[in-house]
N, C-alpha and C. Protein backbone atom coordinates (compact mmCIF):
# COMPACT_ATOMS: atom_id res chain seq x y z
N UNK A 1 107.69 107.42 99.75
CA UNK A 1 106.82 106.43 99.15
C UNK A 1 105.37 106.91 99.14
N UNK A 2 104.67 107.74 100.27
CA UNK A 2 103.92 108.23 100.26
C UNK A 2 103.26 108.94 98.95
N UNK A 3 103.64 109.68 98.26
CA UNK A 3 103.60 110.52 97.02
C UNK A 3 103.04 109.33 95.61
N UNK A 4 103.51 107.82 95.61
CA UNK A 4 103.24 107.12 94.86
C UNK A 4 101.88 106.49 95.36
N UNK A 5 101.62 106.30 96.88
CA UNK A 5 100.66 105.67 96.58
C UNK A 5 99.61 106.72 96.80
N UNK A 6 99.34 108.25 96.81
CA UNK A 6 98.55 109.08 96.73
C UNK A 6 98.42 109.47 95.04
N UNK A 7 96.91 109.35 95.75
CA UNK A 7 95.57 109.72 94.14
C UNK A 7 95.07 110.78 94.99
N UNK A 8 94.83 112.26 93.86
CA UNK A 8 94.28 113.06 95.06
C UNK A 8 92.50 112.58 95.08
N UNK A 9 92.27 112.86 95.89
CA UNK A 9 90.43 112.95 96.30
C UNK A 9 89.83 113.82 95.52
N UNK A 10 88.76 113.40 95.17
CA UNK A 10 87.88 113.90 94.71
C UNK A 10 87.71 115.84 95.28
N UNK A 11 87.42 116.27 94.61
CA UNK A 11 87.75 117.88 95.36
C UNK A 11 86.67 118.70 95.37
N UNK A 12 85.46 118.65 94.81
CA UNK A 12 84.53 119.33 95.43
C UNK A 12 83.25 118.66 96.18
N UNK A 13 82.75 119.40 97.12
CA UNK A 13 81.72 119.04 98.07
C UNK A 13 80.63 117.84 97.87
N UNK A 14 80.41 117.56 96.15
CA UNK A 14 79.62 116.84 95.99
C UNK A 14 80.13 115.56 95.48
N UNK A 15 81.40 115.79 95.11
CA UNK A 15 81.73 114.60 94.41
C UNK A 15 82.71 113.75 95.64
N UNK A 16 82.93 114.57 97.17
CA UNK A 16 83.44 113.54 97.75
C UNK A 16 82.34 113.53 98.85
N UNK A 17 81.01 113.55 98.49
CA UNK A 17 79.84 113.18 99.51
C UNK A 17 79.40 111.77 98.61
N UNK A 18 79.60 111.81 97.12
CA UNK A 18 79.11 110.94 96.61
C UNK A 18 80.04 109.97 97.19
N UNK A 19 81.16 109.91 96.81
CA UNK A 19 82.35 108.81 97.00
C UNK A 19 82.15 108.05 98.32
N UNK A 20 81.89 109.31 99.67
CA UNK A 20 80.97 108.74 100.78
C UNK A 20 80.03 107.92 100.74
N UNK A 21 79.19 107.88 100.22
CA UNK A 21 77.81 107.47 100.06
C UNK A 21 78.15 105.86 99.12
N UNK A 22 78.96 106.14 98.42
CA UNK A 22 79.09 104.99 97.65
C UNK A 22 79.93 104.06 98.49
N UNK A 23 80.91 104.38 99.28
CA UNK A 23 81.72 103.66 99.94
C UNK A 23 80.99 103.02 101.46
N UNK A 24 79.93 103.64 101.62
CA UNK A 24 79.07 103.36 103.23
C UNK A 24 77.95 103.04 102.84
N UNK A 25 78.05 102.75 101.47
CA UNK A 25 76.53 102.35 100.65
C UNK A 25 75.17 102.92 101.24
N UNK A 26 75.06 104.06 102.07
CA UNK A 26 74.07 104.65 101.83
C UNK A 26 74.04 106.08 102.60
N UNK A 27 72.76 106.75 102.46
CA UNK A 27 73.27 108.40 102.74
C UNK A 27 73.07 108.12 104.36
N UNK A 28 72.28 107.32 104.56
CA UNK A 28 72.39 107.53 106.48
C UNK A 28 73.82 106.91 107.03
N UNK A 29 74.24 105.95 106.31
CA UNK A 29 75.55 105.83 107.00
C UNK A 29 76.60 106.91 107.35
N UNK A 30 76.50 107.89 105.76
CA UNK A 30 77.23 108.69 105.50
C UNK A 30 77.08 109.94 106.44
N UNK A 31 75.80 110.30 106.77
CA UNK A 31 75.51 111.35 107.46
C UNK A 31 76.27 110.96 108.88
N UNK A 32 75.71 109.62 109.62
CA UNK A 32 76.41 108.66 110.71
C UNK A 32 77.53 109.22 111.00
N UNK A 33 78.55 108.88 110.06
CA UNK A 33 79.78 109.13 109.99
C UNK A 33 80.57 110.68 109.77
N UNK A 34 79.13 111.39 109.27
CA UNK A 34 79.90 112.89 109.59
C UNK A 34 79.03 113.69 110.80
N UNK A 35 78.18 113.30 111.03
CA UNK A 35 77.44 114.19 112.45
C UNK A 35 76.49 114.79 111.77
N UNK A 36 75.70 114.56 110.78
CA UNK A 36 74.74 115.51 110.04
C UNK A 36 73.67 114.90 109.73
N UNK A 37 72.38 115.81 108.90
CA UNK A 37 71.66 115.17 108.70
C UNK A 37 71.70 114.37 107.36
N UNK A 38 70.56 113.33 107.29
CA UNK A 38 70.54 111.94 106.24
C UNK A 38 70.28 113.14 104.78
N UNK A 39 69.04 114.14 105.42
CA UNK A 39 68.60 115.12 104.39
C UNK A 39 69.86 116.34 103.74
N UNK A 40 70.95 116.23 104.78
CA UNK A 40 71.90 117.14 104.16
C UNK A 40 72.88 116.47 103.87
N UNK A 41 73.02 115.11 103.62
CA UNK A 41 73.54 114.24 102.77
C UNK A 41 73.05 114.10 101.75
N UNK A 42 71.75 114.37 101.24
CA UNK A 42 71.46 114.12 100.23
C UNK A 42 71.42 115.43 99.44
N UNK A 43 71.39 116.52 100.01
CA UNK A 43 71.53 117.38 99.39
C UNK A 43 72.80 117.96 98.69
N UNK A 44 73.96 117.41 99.29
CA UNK A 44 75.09 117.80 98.83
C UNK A 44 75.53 116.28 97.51
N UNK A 45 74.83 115.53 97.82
CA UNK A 45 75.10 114.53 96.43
C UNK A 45 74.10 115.36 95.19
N UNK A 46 73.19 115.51 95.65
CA UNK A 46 72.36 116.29 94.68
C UNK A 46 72.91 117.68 94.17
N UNK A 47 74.17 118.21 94.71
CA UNK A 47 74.58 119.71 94.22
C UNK A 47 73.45 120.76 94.40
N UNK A 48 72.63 120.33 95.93
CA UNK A 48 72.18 121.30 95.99
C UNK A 48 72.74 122.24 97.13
N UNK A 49 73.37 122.12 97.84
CA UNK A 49 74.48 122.32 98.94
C UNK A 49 75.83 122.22 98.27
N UNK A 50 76.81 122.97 98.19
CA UNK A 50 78.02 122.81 97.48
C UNK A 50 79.17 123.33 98.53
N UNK A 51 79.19 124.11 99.75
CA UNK A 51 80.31 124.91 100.01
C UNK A 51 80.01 124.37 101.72
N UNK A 52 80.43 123.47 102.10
CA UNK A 52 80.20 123.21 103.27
C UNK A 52 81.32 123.78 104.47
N UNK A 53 80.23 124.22 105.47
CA UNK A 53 81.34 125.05 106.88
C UNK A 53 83.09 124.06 107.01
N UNK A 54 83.33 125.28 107.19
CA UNK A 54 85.13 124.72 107.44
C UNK A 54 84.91 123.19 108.14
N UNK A 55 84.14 123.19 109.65
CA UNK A 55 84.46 122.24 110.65
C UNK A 55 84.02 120.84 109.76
N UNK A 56 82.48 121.07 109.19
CA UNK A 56 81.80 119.66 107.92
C UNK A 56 82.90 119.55 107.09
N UNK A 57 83.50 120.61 106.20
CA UNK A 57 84.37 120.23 105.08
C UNK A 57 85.83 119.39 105.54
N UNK A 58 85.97 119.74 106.57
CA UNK A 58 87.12 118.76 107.52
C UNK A 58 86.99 117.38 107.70
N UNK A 59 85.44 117.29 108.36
CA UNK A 59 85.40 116.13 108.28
C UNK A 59 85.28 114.87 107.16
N UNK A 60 84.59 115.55 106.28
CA UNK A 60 83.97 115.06 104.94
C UNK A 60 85.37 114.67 104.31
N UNK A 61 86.38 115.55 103.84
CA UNK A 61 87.93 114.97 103.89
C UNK A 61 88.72 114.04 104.82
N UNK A 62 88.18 114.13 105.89
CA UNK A 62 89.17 112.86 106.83
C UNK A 62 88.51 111.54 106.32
N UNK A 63 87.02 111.53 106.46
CA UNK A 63 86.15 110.37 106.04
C UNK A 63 86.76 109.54 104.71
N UNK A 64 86.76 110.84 103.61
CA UNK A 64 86.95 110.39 102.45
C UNK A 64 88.45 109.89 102.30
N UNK A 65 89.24 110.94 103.20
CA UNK A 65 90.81 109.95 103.02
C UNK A 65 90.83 108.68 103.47
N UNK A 66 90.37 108.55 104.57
CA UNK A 66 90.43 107.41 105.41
C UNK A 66 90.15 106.22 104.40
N UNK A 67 88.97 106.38 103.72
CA UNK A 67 88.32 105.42 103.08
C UNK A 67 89.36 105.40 101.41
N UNK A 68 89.87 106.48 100.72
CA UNK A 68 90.30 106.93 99.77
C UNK A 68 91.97 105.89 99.75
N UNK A 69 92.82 106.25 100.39
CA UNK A 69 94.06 105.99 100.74
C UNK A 69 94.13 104.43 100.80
N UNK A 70 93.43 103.70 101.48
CA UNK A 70 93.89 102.44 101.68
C UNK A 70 93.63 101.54 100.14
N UNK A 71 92.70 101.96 99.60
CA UNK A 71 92.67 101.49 98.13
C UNK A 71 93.51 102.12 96.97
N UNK A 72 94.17 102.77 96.67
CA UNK A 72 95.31 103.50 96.34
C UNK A 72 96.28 102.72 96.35
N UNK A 73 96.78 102.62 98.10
CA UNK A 73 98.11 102.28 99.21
C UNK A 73 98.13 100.45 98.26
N UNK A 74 96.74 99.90 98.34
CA UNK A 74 97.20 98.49 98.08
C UNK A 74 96.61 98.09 96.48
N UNK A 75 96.78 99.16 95.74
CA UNK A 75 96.90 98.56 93.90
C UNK A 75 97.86 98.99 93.94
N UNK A 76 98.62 99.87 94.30
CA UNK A 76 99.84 100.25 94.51
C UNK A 76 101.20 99.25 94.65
N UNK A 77 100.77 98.99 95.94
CA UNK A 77 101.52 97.60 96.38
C UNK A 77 101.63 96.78 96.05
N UNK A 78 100.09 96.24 95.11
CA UNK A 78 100.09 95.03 94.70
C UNK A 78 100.97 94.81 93.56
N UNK A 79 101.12 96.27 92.78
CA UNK A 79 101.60 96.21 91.29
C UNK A 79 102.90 96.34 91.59
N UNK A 80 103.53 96.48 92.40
CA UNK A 80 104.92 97.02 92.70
C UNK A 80 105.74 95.72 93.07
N UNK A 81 104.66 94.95 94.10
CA UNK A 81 104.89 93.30 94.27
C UNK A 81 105.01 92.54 93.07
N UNK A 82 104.00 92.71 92.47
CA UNK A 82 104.05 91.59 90.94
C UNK A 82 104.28 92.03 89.88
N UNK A 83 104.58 93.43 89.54
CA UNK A 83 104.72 93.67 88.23
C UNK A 83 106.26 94.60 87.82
N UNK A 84 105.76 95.55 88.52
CA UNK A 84 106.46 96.97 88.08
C UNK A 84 107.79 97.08 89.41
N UNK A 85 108.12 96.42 90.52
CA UNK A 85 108.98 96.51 91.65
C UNK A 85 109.18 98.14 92.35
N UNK A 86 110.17 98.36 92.98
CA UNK A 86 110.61 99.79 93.23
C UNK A 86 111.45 100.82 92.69
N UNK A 87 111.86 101.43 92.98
CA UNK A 87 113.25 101.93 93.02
C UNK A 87 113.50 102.75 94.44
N UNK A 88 114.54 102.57 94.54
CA UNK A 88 115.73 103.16 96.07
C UNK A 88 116.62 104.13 95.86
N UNK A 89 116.46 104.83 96.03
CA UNK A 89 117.49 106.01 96.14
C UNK A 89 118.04 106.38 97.18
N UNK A 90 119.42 106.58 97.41
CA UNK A 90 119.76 106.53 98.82
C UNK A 90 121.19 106.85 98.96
N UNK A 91 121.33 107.44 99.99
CA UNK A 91 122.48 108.08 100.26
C UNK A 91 123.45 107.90 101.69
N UNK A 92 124.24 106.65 101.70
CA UNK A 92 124.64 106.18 102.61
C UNK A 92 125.71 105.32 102.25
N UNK A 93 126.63 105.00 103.38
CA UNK A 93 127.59 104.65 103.49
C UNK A 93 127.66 102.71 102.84
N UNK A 94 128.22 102.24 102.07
CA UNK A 94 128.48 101.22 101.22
C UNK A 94 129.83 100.51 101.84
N UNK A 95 129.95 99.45 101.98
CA UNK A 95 131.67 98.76 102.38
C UNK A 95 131.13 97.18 101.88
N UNK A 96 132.58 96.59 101.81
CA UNK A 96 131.95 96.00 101.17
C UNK A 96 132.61 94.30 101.93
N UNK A 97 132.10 93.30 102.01
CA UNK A 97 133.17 91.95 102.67
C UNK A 97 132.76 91.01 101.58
N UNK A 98 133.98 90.44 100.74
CA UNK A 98 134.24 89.66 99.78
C UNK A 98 135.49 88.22 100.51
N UNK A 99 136.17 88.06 99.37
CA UNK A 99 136.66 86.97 99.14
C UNK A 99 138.10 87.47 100.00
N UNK A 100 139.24 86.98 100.58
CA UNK A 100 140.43 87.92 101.28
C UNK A 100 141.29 88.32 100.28
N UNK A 101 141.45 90.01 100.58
CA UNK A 101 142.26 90.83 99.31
C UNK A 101 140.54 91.20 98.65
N UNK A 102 140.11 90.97 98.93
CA UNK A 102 139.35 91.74 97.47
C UNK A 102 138.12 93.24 98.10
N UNK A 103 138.29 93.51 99.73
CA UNK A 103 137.26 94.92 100.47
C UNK A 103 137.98 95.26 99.95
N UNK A 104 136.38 96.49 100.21
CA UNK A 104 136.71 97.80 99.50
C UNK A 104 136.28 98.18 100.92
N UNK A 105 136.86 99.64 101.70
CA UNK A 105 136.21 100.40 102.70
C UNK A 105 135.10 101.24 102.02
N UNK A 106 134.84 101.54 103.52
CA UNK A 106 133.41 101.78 102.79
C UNK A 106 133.65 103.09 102.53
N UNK A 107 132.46 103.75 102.11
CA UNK A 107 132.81 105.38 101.58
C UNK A 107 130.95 105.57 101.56
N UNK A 108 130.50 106.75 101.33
CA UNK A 108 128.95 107.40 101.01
C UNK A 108 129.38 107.10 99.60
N UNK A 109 127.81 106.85 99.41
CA UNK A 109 127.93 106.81 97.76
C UNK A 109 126.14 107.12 97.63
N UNK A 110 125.78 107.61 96.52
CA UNK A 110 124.36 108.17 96.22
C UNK A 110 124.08 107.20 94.72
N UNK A 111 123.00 106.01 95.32
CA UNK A 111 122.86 105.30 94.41
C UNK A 111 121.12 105.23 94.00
N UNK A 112 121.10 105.01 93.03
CA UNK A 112 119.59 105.24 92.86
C UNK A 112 118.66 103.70 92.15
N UNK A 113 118.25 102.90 92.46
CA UNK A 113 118.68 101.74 91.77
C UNK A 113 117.01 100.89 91.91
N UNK A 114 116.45 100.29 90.64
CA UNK A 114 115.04 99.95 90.52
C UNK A 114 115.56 98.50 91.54
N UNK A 115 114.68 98.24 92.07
CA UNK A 115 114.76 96.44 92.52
C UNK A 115 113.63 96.13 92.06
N UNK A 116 113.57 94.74 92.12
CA UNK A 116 112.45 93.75 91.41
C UNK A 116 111.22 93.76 92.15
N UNK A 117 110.24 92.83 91.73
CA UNK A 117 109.23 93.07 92.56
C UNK A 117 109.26 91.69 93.68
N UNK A 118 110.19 91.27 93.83
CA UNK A 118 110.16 90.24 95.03
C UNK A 118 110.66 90.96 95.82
N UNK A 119 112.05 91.90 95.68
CA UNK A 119 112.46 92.80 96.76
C UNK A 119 111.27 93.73 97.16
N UNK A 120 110.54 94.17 96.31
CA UNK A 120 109.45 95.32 96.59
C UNK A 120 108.78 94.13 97.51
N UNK A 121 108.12 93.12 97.28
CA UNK A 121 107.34 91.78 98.06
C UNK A 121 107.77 91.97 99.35
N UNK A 122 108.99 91.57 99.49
CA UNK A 122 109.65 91.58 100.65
C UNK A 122 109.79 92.77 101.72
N UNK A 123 110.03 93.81 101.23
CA UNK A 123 109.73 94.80 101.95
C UNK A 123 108.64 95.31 102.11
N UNK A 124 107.41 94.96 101.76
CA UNK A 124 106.18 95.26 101.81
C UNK A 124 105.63 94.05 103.16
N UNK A 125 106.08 93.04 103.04
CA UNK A 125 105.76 92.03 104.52
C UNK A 125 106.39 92.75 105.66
N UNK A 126 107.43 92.75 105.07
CA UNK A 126 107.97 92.81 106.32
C UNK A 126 107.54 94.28 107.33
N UNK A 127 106.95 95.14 106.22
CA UNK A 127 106.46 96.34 107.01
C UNK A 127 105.25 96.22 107.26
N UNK A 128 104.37 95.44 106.47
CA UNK A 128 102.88 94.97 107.39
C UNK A 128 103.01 94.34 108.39
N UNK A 129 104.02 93.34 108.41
CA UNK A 129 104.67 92.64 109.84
C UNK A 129 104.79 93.37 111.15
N UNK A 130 105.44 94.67 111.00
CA UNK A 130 105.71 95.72 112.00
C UNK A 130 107.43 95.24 112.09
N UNK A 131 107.92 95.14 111.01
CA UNK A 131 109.57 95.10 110.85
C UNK A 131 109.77 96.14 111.38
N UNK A 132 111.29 96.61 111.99
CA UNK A 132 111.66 97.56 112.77
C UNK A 132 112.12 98.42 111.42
N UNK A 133 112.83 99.47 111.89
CA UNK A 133 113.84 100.22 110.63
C UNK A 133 114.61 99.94 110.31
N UNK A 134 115.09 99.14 111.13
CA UNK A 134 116.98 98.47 111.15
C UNK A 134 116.28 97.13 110.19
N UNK A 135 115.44 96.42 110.28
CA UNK A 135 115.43 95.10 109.37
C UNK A 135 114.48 95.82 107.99
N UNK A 136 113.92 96.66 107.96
CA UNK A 136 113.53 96.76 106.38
C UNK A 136 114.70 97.38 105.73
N UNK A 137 115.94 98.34 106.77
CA UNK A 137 117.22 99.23 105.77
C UNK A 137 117.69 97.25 105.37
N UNK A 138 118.23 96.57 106.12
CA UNK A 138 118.56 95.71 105.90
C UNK A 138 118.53 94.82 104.52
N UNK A 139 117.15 94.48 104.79
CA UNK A 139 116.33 94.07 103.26
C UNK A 139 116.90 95.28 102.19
N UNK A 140 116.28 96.33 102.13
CA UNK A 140 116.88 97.05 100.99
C UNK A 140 118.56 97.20 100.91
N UNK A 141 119.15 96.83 102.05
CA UNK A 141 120.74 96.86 101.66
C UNK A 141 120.79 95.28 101.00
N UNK A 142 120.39 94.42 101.71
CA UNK A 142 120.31 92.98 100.36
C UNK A 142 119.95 93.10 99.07
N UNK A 143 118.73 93.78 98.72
CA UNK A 143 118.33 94.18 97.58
C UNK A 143 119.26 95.00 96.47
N UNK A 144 119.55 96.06 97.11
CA UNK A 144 120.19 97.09 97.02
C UNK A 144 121.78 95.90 96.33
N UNK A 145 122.10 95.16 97.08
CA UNK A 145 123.40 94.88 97.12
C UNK A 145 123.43 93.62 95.87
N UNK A 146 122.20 92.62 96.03
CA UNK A 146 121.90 92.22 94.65
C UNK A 146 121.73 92.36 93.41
N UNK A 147 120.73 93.92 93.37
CA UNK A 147 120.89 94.50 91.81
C UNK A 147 121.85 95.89 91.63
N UNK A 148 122.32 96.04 91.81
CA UNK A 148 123.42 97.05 91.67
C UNK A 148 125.06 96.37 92.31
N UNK A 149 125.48 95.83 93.13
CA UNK A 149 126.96 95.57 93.13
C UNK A 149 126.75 94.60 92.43
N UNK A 150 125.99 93.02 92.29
CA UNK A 150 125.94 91.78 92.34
C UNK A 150 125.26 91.81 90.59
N UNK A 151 124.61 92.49 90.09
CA UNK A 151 124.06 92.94 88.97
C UNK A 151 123.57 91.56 88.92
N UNK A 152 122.35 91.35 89.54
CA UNK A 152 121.24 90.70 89.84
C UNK A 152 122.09 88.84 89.26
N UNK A 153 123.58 88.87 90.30
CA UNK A 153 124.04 87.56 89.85
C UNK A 153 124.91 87.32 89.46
N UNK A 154 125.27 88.11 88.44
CA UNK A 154 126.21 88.09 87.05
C UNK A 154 127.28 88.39 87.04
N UNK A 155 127.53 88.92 88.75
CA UNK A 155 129.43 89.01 89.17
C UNK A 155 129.38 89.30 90.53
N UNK A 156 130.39 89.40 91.05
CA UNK A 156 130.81 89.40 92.55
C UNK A 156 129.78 88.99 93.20
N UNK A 157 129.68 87.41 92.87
CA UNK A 157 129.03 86.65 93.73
C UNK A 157 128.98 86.78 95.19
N UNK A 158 130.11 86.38 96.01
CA UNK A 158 130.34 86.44 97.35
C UNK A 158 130.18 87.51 97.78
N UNK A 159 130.26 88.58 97.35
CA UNK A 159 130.10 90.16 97.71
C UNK A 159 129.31 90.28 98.81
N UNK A 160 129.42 90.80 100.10
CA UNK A 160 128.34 91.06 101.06
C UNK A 160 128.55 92.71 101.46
N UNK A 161 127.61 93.33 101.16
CA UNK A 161 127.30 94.72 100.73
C UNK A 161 127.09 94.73 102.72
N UNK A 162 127.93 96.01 103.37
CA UNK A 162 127.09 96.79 104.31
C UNK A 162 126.25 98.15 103.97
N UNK A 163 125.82 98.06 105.04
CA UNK A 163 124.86 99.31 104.32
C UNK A 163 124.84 100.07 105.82
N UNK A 164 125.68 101.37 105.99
CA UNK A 164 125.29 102.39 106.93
C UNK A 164 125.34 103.67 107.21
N UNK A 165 125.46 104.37 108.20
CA UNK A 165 125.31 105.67 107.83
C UNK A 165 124.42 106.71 107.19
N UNK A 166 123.09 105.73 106.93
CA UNK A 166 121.93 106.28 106.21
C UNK A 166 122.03 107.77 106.06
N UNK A 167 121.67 108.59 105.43
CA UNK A 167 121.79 109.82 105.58
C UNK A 167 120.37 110.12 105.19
N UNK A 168 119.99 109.51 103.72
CA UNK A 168 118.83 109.53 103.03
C UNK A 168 117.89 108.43 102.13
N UNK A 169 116.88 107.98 102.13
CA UNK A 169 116.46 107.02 101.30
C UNK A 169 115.02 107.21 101.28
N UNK A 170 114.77 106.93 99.88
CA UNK A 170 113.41 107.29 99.30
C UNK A 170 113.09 105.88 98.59
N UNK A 171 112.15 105.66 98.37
CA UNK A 171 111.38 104.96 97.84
C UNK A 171 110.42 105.08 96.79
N UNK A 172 110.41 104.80 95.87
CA UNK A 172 109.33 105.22 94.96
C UNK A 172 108.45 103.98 94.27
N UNK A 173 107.69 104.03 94.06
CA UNK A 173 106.98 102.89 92.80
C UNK A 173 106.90 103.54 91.41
């Protein structure tokens, strides 16, 4: 999931001192926050400084991720919640408890499958929550088991999907 909600950063010296500066609204904060001076903050917004020492250019990137990532992470989220949902890809064991006479044992199966954006909703609380691993696979095996066995309704109602054996699962927006 990582990969969707990354935008890369800005990539040279001046354009992620600016992004600094704009985000701490001013050059002394910015300097503050990297150990330098207010005057060699301003010099690298100005492009008059461009190639900063390994240990500054380290920091100047942690700053800027730090600040970079969480606005990304939540238009991301937000659009995935209300608009556009997920998709799941995943590679794990499926069985299935229905009506009597009608399981299937389970078997691996590699399914790849968009869910809506209430399932995306849902698994997005529940991981700001601090849900464990076992209750967000969960949620996506409900999900999972709603739009792909249950085809969001429209048959094998009673169907109750397990979901184990994880092997693999990705996430994407």
């Amino acid at each position: 999931m990582e990969q969707a909600f990354t935008c890369p950063i800005p990539k040279s010296a001046q354009a992620q001192m600016k992004y600094l500066v704009r985000q701490l609204k001013t050059t002394k904060a910015a300097a503050q926050a990297l150990g330098i001076s207010q005057r060699t903050v301003e010099r690298y917004v100005a492009g008059k400084l461009k190639r900063p020492r390994k240990d500054l250019a380290g920091r100047i990137e942690r700053e800027v991720r730090k600040r970079w990532q969480p606005q990304i992470r939540a238009k991301a989220k937000k659009k995935a919640a209300s608009t556009d949902g997920i998709v799941v890809s995943t590679r794990a064991r499926f069985g299935f408890t229905a009506a009597p006479g009608t399981t299937d044992d389970a078997r691996v199966r590699h399914i790849t499958q968009a869910l809506s954006p209430s399932w995306a909703e849902r698994l997005f609380e529940a991981r700001d929550r601090g849900a464990t691993e076992q209750a967000l696979l969960e949620i996506a095996a409900q999900g999972l088991g709603e739009m792909y066995f249950r085809d969001n309704g429209r048959r094998a109602h009673d169907l109750l999907v397990e979901f184990t054996d994880v092997e693999t699962i990705e996430v994407d927006l």
